[in-house]
C-alpha atoms as a PDB file:
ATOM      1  CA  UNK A   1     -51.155 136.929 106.370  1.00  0.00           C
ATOM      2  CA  UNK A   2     -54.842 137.806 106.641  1.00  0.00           C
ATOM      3  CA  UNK A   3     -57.276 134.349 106.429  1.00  0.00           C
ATOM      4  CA  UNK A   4     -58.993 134.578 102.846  1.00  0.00           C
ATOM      5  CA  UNK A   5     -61.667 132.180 102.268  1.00  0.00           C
ATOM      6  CA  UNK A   6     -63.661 132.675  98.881  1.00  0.00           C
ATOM      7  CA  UNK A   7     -66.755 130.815  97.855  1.00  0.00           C
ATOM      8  CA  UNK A   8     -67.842 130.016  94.637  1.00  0.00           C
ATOM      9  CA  UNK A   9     -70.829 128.447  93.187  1.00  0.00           C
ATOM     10  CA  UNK A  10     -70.948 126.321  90.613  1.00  0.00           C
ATOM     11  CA  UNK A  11     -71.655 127.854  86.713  1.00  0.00           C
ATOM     12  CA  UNK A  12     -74.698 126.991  85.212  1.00  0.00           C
ATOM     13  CA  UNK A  13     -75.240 123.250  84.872  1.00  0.00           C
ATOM     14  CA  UNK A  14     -77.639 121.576  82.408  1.00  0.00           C
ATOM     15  CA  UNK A  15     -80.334 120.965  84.929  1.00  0.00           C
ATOM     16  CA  UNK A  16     -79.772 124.362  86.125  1.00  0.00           C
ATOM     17  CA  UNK A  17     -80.804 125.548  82.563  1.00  0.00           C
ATOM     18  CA  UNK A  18     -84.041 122.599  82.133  1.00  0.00           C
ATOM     19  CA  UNK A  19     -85.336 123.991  85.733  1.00  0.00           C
ATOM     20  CA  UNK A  20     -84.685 120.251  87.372  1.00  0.00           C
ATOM     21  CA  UNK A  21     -84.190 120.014  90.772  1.00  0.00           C
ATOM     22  CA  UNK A  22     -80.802 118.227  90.717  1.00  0.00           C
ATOM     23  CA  UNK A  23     -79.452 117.605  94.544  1.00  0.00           C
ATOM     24  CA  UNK A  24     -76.846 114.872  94.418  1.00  0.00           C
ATOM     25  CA  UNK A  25     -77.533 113.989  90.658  1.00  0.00           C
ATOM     26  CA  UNK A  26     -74.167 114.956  88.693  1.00  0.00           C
ATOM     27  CA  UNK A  27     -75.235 116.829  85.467  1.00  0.00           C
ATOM     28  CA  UNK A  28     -72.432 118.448  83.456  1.00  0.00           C
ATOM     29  CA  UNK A  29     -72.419 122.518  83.190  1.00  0.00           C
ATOM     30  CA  UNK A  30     -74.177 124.085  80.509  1.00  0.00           C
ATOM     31  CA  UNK A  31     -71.777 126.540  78.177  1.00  0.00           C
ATOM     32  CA  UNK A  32     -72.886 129.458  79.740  1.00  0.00           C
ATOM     33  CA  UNK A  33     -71.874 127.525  83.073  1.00  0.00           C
ATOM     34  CA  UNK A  34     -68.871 126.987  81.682  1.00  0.00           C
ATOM     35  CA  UNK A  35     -68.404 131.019  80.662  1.00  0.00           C
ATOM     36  CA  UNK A  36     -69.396 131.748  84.040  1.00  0.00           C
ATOM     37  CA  UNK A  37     -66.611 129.636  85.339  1.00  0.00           C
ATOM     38  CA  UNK A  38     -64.114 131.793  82.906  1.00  0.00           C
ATOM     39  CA  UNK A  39     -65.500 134.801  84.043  1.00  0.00           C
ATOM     40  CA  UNK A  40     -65.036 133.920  88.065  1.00  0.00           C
ATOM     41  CA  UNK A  41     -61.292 133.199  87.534  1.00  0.00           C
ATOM     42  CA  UNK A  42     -61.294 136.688  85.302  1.00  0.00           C
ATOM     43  CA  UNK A  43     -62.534 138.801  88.185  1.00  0.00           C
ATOM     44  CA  UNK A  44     -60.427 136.839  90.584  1.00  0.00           C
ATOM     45  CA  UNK A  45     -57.484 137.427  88.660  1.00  0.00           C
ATOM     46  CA  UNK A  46     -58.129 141.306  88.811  1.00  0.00           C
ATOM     47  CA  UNK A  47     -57.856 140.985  92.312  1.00  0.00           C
ATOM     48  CA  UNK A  48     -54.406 139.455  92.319  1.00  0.00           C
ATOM     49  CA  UNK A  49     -55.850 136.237  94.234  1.00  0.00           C
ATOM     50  CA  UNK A  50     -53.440 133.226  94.036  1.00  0.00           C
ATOM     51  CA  UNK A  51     -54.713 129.951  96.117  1.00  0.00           C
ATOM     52  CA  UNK A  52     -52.937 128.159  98.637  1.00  0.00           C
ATOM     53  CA  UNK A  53     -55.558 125.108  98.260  1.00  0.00           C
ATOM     54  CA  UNK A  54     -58.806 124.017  96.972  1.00  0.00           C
ATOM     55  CA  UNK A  55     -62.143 121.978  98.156  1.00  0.00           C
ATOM     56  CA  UNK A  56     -65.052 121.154  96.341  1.00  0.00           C
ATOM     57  CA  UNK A  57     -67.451 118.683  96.334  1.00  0.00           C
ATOM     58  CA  UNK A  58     -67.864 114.979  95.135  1.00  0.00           C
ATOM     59  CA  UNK A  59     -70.160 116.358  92.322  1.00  0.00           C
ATOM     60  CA  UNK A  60     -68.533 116.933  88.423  1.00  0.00           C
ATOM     61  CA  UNK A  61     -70.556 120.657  88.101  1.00  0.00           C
ATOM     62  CA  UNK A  62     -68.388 121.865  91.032  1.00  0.00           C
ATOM     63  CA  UNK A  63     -64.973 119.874  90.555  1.00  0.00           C
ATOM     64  CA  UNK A  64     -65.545 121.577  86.881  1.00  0.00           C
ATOM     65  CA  UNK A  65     -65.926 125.032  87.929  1.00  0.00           C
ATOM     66  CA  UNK A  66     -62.956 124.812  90.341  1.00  0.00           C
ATOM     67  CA  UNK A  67     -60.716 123.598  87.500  1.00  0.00           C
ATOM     68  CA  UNK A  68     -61.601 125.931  84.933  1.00  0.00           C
ATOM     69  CA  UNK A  69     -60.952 129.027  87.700  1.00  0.00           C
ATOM     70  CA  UNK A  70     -57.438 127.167  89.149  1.00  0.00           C
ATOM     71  CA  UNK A  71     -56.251 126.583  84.934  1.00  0.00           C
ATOM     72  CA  UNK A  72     -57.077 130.276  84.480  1.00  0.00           C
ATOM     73  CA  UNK A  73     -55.137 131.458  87.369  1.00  0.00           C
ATOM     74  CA  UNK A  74     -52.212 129.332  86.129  1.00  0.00           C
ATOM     75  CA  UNK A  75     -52.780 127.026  89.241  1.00  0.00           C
ATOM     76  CA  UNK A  76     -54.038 123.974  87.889  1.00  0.00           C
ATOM     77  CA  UNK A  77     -51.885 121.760  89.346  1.00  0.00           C
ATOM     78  CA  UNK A  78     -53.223 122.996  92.999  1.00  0.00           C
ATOM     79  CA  UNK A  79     -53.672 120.396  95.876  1.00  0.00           C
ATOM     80  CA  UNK A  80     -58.103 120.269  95.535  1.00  0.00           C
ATOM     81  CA  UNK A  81     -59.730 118.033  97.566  1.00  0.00           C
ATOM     82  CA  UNK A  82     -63.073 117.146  97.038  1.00  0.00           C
ATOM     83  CA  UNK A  83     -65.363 115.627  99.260  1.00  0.00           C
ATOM     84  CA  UNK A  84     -69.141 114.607  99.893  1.00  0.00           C
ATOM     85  CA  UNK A  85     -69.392 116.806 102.877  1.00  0.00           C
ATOM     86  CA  UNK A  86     -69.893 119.578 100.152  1.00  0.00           C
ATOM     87  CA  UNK A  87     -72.227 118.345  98.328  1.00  0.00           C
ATOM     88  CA  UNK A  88     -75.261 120.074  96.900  1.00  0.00           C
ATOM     89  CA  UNK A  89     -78.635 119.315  99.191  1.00  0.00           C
ATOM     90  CA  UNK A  90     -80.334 116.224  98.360  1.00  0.00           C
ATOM     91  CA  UNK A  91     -83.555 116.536  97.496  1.00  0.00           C
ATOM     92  CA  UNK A  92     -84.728 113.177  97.465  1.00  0.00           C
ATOM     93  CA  UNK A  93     -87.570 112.373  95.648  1.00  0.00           C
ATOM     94  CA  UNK A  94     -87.888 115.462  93.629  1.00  0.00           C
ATOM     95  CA  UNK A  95     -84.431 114.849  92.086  1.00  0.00           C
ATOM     96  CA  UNK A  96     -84.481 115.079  88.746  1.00  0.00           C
ATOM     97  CA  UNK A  97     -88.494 116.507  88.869  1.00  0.00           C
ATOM     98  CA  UNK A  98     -89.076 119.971  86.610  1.00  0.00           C
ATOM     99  CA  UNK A  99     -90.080 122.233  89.111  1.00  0.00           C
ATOM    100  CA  UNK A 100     -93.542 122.684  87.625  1.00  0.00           C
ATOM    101  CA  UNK A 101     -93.938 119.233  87.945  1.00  0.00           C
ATOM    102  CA  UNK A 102     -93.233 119.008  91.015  1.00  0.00           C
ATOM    103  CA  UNK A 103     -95.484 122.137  92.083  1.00  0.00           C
ATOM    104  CA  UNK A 104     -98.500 119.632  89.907  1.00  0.00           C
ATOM    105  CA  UNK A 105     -97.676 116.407  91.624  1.00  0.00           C
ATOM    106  CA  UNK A 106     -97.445 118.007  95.854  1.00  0.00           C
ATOM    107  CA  UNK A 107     -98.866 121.266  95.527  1.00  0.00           C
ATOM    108  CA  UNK A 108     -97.163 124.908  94.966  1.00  0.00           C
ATOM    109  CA  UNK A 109     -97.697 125.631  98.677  1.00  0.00           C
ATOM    110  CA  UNK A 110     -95.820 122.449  99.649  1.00  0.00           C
ATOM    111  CA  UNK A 111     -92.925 122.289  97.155  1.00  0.00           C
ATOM    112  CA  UNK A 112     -92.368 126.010  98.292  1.00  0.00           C
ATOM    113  CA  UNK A 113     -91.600 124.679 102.123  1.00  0.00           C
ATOM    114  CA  UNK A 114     -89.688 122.276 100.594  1.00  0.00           C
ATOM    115  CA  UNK A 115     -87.300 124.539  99.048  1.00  0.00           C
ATOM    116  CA  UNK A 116     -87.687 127.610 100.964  1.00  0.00           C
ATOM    117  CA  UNK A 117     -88.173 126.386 104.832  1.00  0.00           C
ATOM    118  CA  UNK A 118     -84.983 125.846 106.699  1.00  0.00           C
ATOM    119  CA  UNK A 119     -85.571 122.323 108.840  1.00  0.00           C
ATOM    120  CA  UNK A 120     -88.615 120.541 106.571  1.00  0.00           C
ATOM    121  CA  UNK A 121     -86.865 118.095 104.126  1.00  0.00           C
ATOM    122  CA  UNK A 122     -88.496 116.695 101.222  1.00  0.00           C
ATOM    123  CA  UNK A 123     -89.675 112.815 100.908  1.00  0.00           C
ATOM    124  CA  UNK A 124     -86.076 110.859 100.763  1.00  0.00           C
ATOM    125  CA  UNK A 125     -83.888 114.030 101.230  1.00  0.00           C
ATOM    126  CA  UNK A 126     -82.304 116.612 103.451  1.00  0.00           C
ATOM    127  CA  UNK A 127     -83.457 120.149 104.854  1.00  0.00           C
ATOM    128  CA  UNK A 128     -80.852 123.009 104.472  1.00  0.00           C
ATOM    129  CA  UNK A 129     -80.643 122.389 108.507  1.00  0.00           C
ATOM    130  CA  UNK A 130     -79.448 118.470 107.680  1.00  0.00           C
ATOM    131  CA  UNK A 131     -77.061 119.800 104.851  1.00  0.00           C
ATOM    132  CA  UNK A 132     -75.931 121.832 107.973  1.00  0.00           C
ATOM    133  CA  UNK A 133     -74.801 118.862 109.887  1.00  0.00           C
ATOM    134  CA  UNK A 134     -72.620 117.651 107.662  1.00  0.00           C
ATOM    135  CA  UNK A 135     -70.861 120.824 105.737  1.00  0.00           C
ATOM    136  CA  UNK A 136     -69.882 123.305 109.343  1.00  0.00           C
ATOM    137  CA  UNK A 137     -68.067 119.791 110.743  1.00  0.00           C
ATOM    138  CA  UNK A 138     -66.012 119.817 107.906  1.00  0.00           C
ATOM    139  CA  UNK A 139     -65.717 123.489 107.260  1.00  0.00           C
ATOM    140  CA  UNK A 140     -64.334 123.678 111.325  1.00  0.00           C
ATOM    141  CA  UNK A 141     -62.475 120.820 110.998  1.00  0.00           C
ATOM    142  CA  UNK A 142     -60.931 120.898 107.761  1.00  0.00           C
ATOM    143  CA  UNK A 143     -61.346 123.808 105.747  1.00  0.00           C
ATOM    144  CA  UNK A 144     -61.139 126.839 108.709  1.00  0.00           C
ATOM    145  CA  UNK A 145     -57.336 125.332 110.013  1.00  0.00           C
ATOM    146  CA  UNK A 146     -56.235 126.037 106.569  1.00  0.00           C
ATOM    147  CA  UNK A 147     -58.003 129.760 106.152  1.00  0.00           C
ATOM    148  CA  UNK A 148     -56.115 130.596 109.919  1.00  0.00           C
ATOM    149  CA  UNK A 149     -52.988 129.299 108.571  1.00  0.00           C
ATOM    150  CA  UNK A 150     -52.654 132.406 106.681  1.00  0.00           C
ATOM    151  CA  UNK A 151     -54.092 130.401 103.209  1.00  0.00           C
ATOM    152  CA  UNK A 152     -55.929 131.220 100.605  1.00  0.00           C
ATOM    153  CA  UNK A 153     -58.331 128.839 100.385  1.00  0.00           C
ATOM    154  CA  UNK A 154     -61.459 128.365  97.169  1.00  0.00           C
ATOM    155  CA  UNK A 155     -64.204 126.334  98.004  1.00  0.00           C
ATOM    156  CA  UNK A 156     -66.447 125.303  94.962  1.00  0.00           C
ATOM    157  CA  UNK A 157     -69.925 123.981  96.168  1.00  0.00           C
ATOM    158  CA  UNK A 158     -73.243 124.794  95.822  1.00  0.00           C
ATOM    159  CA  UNK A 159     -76.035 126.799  96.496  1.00  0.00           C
ATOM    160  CA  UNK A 160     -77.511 125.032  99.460  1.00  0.00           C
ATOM    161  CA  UNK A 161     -73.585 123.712 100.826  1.00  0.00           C
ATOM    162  CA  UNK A 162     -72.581 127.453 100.532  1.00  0.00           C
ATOM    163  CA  UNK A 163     -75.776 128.866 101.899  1.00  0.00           C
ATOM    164  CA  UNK A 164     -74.786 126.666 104.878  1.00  0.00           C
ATOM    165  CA  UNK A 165     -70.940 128.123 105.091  1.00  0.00           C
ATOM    166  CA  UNK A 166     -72.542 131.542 104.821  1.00  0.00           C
ATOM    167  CA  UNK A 167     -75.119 130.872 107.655  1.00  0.00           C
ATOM    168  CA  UNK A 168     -72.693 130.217 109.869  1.00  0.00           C
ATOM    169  CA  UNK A 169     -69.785 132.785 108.875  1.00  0.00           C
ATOM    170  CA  UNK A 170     -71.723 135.913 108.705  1.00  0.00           C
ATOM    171  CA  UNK A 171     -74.020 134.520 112.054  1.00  0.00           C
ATOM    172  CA  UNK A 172     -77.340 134.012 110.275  1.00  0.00           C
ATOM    173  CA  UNK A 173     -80.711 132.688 111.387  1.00  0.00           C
ATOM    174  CA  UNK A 174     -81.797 129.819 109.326  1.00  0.00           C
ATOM    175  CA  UNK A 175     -84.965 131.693 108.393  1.00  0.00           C
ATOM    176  CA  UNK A 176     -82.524 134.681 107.224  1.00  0.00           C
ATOM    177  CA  UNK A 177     -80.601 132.084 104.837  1.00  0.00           C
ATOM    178  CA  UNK A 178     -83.209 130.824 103.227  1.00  0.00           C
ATOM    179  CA  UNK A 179     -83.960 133.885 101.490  1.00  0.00           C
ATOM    180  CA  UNK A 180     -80.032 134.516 100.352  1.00  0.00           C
ATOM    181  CA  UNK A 181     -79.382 133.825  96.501  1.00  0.00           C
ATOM    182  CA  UNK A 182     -76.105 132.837  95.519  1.00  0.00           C
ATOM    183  CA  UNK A 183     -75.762 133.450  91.694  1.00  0.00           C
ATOM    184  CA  UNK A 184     -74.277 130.749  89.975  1.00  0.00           C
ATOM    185  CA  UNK A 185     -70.242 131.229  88.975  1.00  0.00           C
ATOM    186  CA  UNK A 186     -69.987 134.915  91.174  1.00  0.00           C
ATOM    187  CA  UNK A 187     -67.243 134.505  93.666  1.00  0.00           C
ATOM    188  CA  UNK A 188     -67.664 135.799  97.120  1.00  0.00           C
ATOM    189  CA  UNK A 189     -64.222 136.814  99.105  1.00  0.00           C
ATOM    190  CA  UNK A 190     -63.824 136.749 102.886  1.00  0.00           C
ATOM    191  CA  UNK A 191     -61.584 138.064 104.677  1.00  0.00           C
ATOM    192  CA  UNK A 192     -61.640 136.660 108.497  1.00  0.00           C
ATOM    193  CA  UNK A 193     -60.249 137.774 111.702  1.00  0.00           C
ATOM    194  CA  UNK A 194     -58.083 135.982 114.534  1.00  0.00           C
ATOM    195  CA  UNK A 195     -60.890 135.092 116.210  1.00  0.00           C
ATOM    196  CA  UNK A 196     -62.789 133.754 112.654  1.00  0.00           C
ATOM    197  CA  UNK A 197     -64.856 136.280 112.421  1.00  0.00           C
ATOM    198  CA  UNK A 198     -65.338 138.532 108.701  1.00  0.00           C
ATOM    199  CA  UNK A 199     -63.203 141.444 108.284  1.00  0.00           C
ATOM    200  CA  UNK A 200     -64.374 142.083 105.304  1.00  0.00           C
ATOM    201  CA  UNK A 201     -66.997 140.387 102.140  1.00  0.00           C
ATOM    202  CA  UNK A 202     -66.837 141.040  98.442  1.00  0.00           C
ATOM    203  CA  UNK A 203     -68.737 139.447  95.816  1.00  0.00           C
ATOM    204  CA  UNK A 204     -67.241 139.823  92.636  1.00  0.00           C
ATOM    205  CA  UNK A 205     -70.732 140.346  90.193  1.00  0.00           C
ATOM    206  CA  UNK A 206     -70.387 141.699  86.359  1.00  0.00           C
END
């Protein structure tokens, strides 16, 4: 059996939809989030994808997301685990700041490293390179066995957790990742090699 992994960020969540940024905070998904959620699990089920297991993160917008897909695909009784190592980036003292705000309070120049530079982390929080450190342990150690063991595994995270995975998978620079956008509730499908390595990508978009 070929090693499927496919990544999903979460739908639309309320801060999403107020521009907030929202890090480890644990707002709810919007409705659109939730429609987006629907419509992952529709263009999964297209494919004929069934899951062998399920990780997400310790945060409700994910866990949510990952339920509505696994209830669609008639799986919602599927082993998920869910676990901090996913979790979104934190951004520390801009948690819970408008981005405009923010941009007033530090400077557009500044809040733009912030968010966009790979190793600089904001005032409390983590860099994309620190979010690193703790999601590729986990992925190698925990998610990856399962994905060689000829599962199909969903992971429901975030942008910054994913953008992480991705760097990794597909052999990124960190300057290269920061510019990726991962659209809230599109799957992306891997299929990986023997030796880990992608066979093949997909991202299931409208």
């Amino acid at each position: 059996m070929p090693a499927t992994l496919v990544l999903c960020r979460h739908g639309q969540s309320d801060w999403n939809l107020k521009n907030l940024f929202t890090g480890w905070k644990d707002p709810g998904l919007t409705e659109k989030g939730i429609a987006e959620a629907h419509e992952a699990a529709a263009r999964l089920k297209v494919m004929g994808i069934k899951f062998d297991i399920a990780f997400t993160s310790a945060l409700s917008r994910a866990q949510h997301t990952t339920s509505i897909i696994l209830e669609d695909l008639g799986q919602a009784g599927l082993e998920t685990i869910r676990d901090q190592a996913l979790n979104e980036r934190d951004y520390g003292d801009l948690s819970g700041l408008n981005k405009d705000e923010a941009r007033v309070k530090w400077g557009e120049e500044q809040v733009h490293i912030w968010r966009r530079s790979y190793d600089v982390p904001p005032p409390g929080g983590e860099s994309l390179k620190d979010t690193a450190a703790r999601v590729l342990p986990y992925y190698v150690y925990r998610i990856l066995p399962q994905a060689m063991a000829g599962k199909t595994v969903l992971i429901g995270a975030h942008g910054n957790s994913l953008r992480a995975l991705i760097m990794a998978m597909e052999g990124l620079t960190g300057e290269q990742i920061v510019k990726r956008e991962l659209d809230t509730g599109v799957p992306i499908v891997y299929h990986l090699n023997p030796d880990t390595t992608i066979a093949s990508k997909q991202e299931l978009k409208g």
